[in-house]
Protein backbone atom coordinates (compact mmCIF):
# COMPACT_ATOMS: atom_id res chain seq x y z
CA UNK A 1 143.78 86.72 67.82
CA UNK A 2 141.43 89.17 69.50
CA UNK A 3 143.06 93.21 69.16
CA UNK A 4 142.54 95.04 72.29
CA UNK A 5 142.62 98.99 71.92
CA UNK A 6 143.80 101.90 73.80
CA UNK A 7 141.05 104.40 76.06
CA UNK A 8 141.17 107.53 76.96
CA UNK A 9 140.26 107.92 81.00
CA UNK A 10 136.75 108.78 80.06
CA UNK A 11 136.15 106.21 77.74
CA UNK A 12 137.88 103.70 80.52
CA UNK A 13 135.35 105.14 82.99
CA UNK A 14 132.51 104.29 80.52
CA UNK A 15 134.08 101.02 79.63
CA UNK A 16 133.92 99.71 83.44
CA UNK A 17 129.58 100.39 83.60
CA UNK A 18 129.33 97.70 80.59
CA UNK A 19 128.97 94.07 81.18
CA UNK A 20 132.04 92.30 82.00
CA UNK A 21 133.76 92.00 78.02
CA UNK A 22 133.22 93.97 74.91
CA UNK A 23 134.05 91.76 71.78
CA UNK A 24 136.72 93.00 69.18
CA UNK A 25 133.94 93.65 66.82
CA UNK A 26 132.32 95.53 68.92
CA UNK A 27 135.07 97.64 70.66
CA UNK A 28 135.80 98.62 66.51
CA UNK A 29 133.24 101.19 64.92
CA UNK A 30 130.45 99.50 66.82
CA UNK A 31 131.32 101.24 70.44
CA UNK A 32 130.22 104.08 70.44
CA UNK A 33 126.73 102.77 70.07
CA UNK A 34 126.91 100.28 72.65
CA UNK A 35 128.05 103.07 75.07
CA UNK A 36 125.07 105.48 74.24
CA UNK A 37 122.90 102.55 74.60
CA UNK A 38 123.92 101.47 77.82
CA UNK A 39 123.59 105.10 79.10
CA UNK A 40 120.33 105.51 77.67
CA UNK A 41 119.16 102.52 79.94
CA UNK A 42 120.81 103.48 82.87
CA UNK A 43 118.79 106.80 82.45
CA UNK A 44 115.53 104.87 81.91
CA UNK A 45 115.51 105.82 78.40
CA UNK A 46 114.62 101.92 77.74
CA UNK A 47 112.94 101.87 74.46
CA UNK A 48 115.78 104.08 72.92
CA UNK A 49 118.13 102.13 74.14
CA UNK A 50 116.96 98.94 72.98
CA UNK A 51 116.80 100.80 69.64
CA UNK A 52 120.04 101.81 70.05
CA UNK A 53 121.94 98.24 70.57
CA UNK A 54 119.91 96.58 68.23
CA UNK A 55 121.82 98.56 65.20
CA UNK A 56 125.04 96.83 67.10
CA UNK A 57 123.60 93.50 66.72
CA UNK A 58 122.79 93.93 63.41
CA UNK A 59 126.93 93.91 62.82
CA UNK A 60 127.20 91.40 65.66
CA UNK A 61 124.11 89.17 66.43
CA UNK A 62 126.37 87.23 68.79
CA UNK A 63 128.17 89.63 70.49
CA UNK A 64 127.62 88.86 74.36
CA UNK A 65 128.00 92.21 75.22
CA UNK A 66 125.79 93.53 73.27
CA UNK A 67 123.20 90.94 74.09
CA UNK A 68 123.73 91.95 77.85
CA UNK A 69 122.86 95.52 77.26
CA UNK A 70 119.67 94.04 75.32
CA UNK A 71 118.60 91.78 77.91
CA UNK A 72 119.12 94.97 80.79
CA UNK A 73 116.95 97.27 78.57
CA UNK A 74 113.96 94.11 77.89
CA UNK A 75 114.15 93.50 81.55
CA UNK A 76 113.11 96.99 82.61
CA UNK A 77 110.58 96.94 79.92
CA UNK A 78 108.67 93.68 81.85
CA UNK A 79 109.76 92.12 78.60
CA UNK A 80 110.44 89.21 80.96
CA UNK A 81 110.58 86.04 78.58
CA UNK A 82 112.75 88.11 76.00
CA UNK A 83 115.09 89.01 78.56
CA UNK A 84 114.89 85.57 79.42
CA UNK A 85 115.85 84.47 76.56
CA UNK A 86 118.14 86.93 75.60
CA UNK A 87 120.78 86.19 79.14
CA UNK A 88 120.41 82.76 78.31
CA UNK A 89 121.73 83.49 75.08
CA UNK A 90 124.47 85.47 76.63
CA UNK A 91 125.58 82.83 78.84
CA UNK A 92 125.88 79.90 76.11
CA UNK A 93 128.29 82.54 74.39
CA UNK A 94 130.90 83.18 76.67
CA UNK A 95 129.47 80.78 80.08
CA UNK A 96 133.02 82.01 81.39
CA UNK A 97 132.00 85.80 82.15
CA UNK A 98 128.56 85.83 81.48
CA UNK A 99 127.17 83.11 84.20
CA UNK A 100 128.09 85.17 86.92
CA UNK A 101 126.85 88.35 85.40
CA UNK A 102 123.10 86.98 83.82
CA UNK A 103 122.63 85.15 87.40
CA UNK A 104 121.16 88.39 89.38
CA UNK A 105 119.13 89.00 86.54
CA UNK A 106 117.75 85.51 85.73
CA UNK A 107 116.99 84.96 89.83
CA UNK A 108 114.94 87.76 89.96
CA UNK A 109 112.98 86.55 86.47
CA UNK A 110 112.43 82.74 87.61
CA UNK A 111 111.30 84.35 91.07
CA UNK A 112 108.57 86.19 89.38
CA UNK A 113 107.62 83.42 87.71
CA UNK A 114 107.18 81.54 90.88
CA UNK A 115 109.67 79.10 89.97
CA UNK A 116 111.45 79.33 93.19
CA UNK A 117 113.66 76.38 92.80
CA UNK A 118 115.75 78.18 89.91
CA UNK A 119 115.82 81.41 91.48
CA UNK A 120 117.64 79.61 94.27
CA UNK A 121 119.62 77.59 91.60
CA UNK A 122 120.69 81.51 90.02
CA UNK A 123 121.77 82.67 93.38
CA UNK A 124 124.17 79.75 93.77
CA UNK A 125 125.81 81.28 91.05
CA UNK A 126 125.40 85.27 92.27
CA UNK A 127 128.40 87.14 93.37
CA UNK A 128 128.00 87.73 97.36
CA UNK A 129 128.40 91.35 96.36
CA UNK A 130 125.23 91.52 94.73
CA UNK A 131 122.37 93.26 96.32
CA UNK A 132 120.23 90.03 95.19
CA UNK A 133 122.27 87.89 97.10
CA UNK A 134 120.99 89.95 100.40
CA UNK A 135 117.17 90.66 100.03
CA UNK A 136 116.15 87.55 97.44
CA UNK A 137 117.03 84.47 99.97
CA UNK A 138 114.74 86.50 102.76
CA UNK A 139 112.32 86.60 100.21
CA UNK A 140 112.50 83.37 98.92
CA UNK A 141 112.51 81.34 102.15
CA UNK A 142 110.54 83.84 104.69
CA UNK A 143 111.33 82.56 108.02
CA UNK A 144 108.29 81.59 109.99
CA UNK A 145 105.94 82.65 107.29
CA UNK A 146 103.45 80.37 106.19
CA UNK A 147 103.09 80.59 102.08
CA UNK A 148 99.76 80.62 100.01
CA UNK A 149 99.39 80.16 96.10
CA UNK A 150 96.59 81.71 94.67
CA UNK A 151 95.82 82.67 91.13
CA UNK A 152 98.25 85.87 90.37
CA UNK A 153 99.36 86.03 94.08
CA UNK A 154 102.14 84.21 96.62
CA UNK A 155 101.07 85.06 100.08
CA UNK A 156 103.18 85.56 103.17
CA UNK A 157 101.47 85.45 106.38
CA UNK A 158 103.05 85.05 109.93
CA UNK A 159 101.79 82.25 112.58
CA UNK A 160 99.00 84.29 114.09
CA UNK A 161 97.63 85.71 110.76
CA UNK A 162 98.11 81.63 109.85
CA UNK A 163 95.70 80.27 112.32
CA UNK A 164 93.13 83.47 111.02
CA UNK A 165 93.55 82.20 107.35
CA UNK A 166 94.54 85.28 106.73
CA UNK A 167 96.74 83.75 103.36
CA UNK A 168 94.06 82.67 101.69
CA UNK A 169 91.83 85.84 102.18
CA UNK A 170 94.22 88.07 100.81
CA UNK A 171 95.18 85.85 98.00
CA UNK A 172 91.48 85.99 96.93
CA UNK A 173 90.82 89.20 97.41
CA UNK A 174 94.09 90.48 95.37
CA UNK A 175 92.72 88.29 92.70
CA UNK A 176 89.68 89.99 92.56
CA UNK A 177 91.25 93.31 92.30
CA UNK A 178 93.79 92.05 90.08
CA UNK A 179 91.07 90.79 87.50
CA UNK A 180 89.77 94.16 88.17
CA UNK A 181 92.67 95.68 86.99
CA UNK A 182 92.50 93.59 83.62
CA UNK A 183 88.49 94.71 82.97
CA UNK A 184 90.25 98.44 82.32
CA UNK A 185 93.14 97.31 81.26
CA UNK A 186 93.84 94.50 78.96
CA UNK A 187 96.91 92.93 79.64
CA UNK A 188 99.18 89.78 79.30
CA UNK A 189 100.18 88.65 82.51
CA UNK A 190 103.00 86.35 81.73
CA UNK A 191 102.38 84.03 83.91
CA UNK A 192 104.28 85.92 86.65
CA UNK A 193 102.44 86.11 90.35
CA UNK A 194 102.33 88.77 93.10
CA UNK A 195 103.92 88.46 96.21
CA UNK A 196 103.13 90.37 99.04
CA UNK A 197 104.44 89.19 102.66
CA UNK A 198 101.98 90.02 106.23
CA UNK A 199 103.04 90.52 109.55
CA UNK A 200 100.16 90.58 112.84
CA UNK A 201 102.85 93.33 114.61
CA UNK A 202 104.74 96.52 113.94
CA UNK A 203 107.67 94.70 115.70
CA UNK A 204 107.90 91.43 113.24
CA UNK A 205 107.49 93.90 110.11
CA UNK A 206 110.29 95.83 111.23
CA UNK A 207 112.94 92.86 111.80
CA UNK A 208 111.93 91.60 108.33
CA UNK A 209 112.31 95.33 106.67
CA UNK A 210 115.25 95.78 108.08
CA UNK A 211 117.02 92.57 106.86
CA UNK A 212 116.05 93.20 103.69
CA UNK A 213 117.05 97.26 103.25
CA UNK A 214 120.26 98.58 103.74
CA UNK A 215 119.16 102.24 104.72
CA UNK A 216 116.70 102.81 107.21
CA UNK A 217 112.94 103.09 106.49
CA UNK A 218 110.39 105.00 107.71
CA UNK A 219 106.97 104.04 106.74
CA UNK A 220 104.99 101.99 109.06
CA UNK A 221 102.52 100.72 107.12
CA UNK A 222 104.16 99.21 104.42
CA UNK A 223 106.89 99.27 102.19
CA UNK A 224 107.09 97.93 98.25
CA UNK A 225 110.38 96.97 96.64
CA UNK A 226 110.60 97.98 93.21
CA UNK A 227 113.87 96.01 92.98
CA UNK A 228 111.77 92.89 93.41
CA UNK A 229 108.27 93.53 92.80
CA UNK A 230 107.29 92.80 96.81
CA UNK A 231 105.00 94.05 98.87
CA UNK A 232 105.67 94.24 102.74
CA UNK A 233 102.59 94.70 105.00
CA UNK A 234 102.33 95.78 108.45
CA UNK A 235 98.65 94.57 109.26
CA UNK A 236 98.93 95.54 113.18
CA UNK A 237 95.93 97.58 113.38
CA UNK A 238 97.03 98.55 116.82
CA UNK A 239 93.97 98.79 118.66
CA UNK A 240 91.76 99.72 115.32
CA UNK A 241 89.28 96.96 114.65
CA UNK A 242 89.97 94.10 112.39
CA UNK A 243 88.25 92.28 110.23
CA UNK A 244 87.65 88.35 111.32
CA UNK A 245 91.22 87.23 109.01
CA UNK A 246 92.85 89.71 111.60
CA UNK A 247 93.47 92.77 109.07
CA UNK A 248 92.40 96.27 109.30
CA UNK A 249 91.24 98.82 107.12
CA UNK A 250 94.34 101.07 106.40
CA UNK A 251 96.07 97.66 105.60
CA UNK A 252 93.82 96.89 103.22
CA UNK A 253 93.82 100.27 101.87
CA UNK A 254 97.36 99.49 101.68
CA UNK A 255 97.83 96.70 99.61
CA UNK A 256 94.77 98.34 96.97
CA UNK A 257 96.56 101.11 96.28
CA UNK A 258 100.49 99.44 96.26
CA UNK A 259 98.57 96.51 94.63
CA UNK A 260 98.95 98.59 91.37
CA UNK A 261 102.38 99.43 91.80
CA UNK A 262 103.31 96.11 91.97
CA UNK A 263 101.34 95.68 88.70
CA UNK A 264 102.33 98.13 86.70
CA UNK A 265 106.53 97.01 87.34
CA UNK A 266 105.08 93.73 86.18
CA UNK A 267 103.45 94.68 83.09
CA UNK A 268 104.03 98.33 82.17
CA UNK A 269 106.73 99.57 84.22
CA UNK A 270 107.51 103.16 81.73
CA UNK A 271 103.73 103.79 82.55
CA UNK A 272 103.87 107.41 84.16
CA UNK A 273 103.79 108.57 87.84
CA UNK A 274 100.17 110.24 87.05
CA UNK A 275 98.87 107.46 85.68
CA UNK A 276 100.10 104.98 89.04
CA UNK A 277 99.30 107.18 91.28
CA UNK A 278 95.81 107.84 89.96
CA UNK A 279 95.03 103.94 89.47
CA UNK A 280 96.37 103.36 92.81
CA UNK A 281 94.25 105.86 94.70
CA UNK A 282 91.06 104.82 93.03
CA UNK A 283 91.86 101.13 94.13
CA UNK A 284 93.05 101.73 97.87
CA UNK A 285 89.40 103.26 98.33
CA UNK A 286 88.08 99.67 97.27
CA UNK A 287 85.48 98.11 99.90
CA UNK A 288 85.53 94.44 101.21
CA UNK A 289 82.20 92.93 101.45
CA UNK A 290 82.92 89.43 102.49
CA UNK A 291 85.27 87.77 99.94
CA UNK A 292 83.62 90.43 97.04
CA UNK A 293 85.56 93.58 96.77
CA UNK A 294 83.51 96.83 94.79
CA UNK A 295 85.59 99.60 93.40
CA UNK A 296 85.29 103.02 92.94
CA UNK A 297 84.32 104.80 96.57
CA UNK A 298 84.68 108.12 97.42
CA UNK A 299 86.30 108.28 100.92
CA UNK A 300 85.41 112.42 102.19
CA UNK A 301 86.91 112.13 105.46
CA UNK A 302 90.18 110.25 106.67
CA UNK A 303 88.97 107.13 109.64
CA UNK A 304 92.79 108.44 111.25
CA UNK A 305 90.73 111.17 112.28
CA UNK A 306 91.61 115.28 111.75
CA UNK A 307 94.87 116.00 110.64
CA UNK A 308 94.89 113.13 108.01
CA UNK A 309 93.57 114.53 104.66
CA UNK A 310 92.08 112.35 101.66
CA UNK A 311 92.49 112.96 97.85
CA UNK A 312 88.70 114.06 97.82
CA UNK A 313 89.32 117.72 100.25
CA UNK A 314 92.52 118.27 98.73
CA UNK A 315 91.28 118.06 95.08
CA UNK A 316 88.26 120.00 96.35
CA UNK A 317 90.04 123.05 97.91
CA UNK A 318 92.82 122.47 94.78
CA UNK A 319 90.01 123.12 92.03
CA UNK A 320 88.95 126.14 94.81
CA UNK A 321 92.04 127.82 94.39
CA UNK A 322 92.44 127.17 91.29
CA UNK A 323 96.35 125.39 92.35
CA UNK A 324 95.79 122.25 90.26
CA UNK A 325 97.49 121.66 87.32
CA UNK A 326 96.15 122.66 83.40
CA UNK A 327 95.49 118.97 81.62
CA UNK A 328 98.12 120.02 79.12
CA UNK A 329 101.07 120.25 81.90
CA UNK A 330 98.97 117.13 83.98
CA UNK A 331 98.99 114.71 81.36
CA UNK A 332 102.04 115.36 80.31
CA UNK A 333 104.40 116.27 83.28
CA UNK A 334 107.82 114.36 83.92
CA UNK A 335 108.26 112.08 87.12
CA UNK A 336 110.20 114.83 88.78
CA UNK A 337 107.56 117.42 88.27
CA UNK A 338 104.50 114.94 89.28
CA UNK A 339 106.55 114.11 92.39
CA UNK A 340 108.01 117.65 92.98
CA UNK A 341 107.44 118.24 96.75
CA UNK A 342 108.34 122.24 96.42
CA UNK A 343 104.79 123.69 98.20
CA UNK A 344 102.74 120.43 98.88
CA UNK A 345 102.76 120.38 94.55
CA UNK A 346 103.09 116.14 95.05
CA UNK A 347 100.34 116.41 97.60
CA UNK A 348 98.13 118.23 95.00
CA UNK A 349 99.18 115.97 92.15
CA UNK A 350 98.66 113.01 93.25
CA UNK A 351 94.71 114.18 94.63
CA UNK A 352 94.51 115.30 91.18
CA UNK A 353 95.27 112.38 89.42
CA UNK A 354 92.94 110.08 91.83
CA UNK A 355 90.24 112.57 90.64
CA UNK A 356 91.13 112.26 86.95
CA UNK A 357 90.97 108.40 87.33
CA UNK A 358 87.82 108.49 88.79
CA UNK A 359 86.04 110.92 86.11
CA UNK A 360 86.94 108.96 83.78
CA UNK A 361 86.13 105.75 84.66
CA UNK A 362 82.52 106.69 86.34
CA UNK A 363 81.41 110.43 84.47
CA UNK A 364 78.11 109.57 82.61
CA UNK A 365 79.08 112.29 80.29
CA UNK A 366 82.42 110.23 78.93
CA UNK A 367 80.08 107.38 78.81
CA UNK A 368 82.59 104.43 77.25
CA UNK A 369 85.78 107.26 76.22
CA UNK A 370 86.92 107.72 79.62
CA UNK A 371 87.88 104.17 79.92
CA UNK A 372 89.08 103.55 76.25
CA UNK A 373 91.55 106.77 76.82
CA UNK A 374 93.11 104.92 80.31
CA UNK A 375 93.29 101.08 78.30
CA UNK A 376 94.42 103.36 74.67
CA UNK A 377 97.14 105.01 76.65
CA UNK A 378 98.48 101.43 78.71
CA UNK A 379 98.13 99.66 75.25
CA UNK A 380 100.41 101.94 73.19
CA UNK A 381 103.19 102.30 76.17
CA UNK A 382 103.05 98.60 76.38
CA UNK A 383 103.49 98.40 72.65
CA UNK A 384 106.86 100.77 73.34
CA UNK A 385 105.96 104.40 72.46
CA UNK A 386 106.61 106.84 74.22
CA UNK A 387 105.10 109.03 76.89
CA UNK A 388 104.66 111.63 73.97
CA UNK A 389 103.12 109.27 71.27
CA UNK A 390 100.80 108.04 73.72
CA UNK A 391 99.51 111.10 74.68
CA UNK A 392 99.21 112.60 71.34
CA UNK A 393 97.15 109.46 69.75
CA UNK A 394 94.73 109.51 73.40
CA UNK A 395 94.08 112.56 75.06
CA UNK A 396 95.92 114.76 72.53
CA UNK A 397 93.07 113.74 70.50
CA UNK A 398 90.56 115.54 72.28
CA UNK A 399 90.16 119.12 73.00
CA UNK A 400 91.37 119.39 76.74
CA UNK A 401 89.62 122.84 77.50
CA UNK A 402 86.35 120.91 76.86
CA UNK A 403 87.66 117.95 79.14
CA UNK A 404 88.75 120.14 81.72
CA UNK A 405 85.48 121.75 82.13
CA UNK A 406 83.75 118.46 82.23
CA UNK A 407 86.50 116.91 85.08
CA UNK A 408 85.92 120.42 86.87
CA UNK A 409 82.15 119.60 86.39
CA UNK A 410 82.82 116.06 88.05
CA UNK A 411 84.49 116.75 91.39
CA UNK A 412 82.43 119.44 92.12
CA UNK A 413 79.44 117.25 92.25
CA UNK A 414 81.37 114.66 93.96
């Protein structure tokens, strides 16, 4: 006969952000556990979490709440065939509450996985309230987008782009990058692709962003979905020149340095902000020669013309005025500070973390380290340490007043 217990309001409040039941065992002298786990995964606190509801299931293997919470915090981690796992487990132990719950969650896996027949199968089975139930079906079943399949990447292109063969192009090209990507930074891809959806005119990009958000956006250009791992791309070049596929240079640019965003929520999404936004500025400066891409450029002036500034003059007149940041506070600042907008700060950041990438993957004088301190610090956050441990067993290593003079070195000969 299964007890049932008395909460306070708070602990009521708590109760109703937990998967749909709590087992007796559980709701006994296991609780309080499951609670601070779930709340250290809603705070992004992943690997603690995990930590955290694995004593529970130590007590109660087969608790299906607890396996929930589990699954949550291996999904975030890109954990994918765990979590996998894990929600299937959930659902053969009570099917009653737990089919309706695990289906968001598994649609989103098996569409990642390109198996796009499941993912529909999971939303049958998705409450009409979910947010997945909205955006996935658009996603899943584009209309009037012709698809492409290429090695890591499923390609969206409109008719117009269609007749250009613009699908193929950019499913090659990605692919290059992507294996790119994989020379730094050893990785398992899991089998999961890319997707990443084109559109020949501001208009069609629109229509299709706007079905998919529920609050207004204002980028132009393009938008990614962190929810699910898309990449939307306006490739109207309106009036710039194109290349013979039909898209333009900032498009590219685009997709190069989202391209990264994309993988690192596949692969290593606790990875810092510093750390994207430095990979992803190197690669949007990537050239297309033909179907060959080369990484690695130094772009000095913005083709939008005066008024547009590039990483290289704002790390340049940063390192002038001595606003950038000391390595000690750079290498280890929190999301919020990286993306602080208080005084153009983000602006700054974000130049000086392209710059950091770049000395370190092309300064003679760091010779081979540069590189092994960007793949040490992906492997060990992969391997689920944290932002701290990484840091301390890479570039905590080395003596930073000695790096920072080299870096300093480096962009002023750039």
């Amino acid at each position: 006969m299964r007890r049932t217990a008395v909460l306070t309001p708070l602990a009521l409040a708590v109760f109703l952000l937990l998967p749909p039941t709590i087992s007796a065992p559980v709701l006994g002298q296991s609780q309080g556990t499951l609670d601070a786990a779930d709340k250290l995964i809603a705070m992004k606190r992943f690997h603690e979490g995990i930590e955290a509801i694995q004593q529970v299931l130590k007590k109660v293997p087969n608790d299906p709440a607890a396996n929930a919470i589990l699954g949550k915090g291996q999904f975030h981690l890109a954990r994918f065939q765990e979590a996998r796992a894990t929600f299937e487990k959930c659902r053969r132990l009570d099917p009653e509450r737990y089919e309706t719950w695990t289906a968001p969650w598994l649609a989103r896996l098996e569409f990642w996985y390109g198996n796009d027949e499941k993912a529909r199968a999971y939303l049958a089975e998705t409450s009409a309230s979910e947010f997945v139930a909205r955006g996935l079906p658009l996603l899943l079943d584009p209309p009037g987008l012709k698809t492409t399949v290429s090695k890591h990447y499923i390609v969206y292109v409109d008719e117009q782009l269609d007749e250009r063969e613009a699908g193929e192009f950019i499913g090659k090209i990605m692919d290059v990058i992507h294996n790119t990507y994989s020379k730094v930074l050893p990785f398992d891809s899991q089998g999961t692709y890319n997707r990443v959806y084109l559109f020949s005119d501001a208009t069609k990009y629109r229509e299709f962003l706007s079905t998919l958000r529920d609050t207004p956006m204002n980028s132009s250009v393009s938008f990614y979905s962190e929810n699910y791992r898309a990449l939307l791309v306006n490739a109207d070049a309106q009036g710039a020149p194109t290349n013979k596929y039909g898209i333009g240079e900032q498009a590219l640019a685009r997709m190069f340095r989202t391209g990264f965003s994309q993988f690192r929520h596949l692969h290593a999404p606790a990875l810092p902000d510093w750390y994207e936004k430095g990979m992803g500025g190197y690669f949007a400066a990537s050239q297309v020669n033909g179907k060959n891409v080369t990484v690695g450029h130094v772009i000095r002036t913005n083709p939008r013309g005066e008024g547009f500034r590039t990483e290289y003059s704002i790390v340049k007149e940063a390192v002038a005025d001595a606003s950038y940041l000391p390595l000690s506070s750079f290498l280890t600042c929190s999301d919020d500070d990286f993306n602080d907008k208080t005084n153009n700060r983000s602006i700054v950041n974000a130049a000086q973390a392209w710059s950091m990438v770049h000395f370190l993957l092309h300064d003679r004088a760091m010779k081979k380290t540069g590189r092994k301190l960007l793949a040490g610090y992906f492997n060990m956050m992969c391997a689920g340490k944290s932002r701290e441990e990484a840091f301390s067993q890479t570039f905590g290593k080395l003596d930073l007043k000695e790096l920072k003079e080299k870096w300093l070195e480096y962009v002023g000969a750039l």
